[in-house]
Protein backbone atom coordinates (compact mmCIF):
# COMPACT_ATOMS: atom_id res chain seq x y z
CA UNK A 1 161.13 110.09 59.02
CA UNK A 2 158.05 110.56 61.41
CA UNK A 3 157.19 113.39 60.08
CA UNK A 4 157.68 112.52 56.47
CA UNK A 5 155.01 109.76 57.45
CA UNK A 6 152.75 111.98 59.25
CA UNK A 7 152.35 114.50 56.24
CA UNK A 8 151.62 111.10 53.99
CA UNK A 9 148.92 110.49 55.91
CA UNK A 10 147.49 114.17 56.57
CA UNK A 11 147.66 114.51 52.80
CA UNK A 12 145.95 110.86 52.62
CA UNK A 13 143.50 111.72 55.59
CA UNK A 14 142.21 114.91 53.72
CA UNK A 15 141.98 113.23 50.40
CA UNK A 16 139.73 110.72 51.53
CA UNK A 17 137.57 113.51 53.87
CA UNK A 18 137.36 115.80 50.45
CA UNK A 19 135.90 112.80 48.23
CA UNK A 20 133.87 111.96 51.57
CA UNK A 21 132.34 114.95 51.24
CA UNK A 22 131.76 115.79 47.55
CA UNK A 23 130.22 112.40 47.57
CA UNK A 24 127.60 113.39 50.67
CA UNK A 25 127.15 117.04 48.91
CA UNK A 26 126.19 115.62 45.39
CA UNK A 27 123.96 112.76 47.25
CA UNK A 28 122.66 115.92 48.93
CA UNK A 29 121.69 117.73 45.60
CA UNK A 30 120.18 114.44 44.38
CA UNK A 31 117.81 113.78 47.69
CA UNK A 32 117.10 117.53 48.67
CA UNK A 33 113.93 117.87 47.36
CA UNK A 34 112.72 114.19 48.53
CA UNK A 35 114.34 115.44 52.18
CA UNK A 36 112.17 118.33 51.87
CA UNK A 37 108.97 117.38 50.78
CA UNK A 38 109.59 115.07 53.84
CA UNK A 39 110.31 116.88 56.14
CA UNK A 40 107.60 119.10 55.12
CA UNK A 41 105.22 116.19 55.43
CA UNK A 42 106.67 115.37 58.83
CA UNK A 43 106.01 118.87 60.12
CA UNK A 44 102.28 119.18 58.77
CA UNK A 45 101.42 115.82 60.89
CA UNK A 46 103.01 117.00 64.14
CA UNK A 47 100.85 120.06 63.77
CA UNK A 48 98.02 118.12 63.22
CA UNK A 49 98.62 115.64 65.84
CA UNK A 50 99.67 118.71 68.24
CA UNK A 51 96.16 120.47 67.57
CA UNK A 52 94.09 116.91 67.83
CA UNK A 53 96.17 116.52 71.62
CA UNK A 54 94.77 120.06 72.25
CA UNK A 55 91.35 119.57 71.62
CA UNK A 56 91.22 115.87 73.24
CA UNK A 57 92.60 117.64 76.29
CA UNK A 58 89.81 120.52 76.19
């Protein structure tokens, strides 16, 4: 019986982590280019802020 119960809730444990995760994957898809250009963004400012730190310290 414990085992019976064990597999039910495997099986139930990875149904729920599969639509988890096609869920996350398509939200992915959908922000991936926002994420980017973000992060993208994000990186040109800490270069800029990194070079302005450089010359204040000079």
């Amino acid at each position: 019986m414990t085992g019976y119960c064990y597999s039910i809730i495997i099986i139930f444990a990875i149904g729920i982590a599969t639509i988890v995760i096609l869920s996350l994957i398509s939200y992915n898809d959908f922000n991936m280019t926002e994420y980017l250009y973000w992060l993208n963004k994000y990186e040109q400012n800490k270069k800029n802020t990194d070079e302005k730190e450089k010359s204040d310290k000079k």
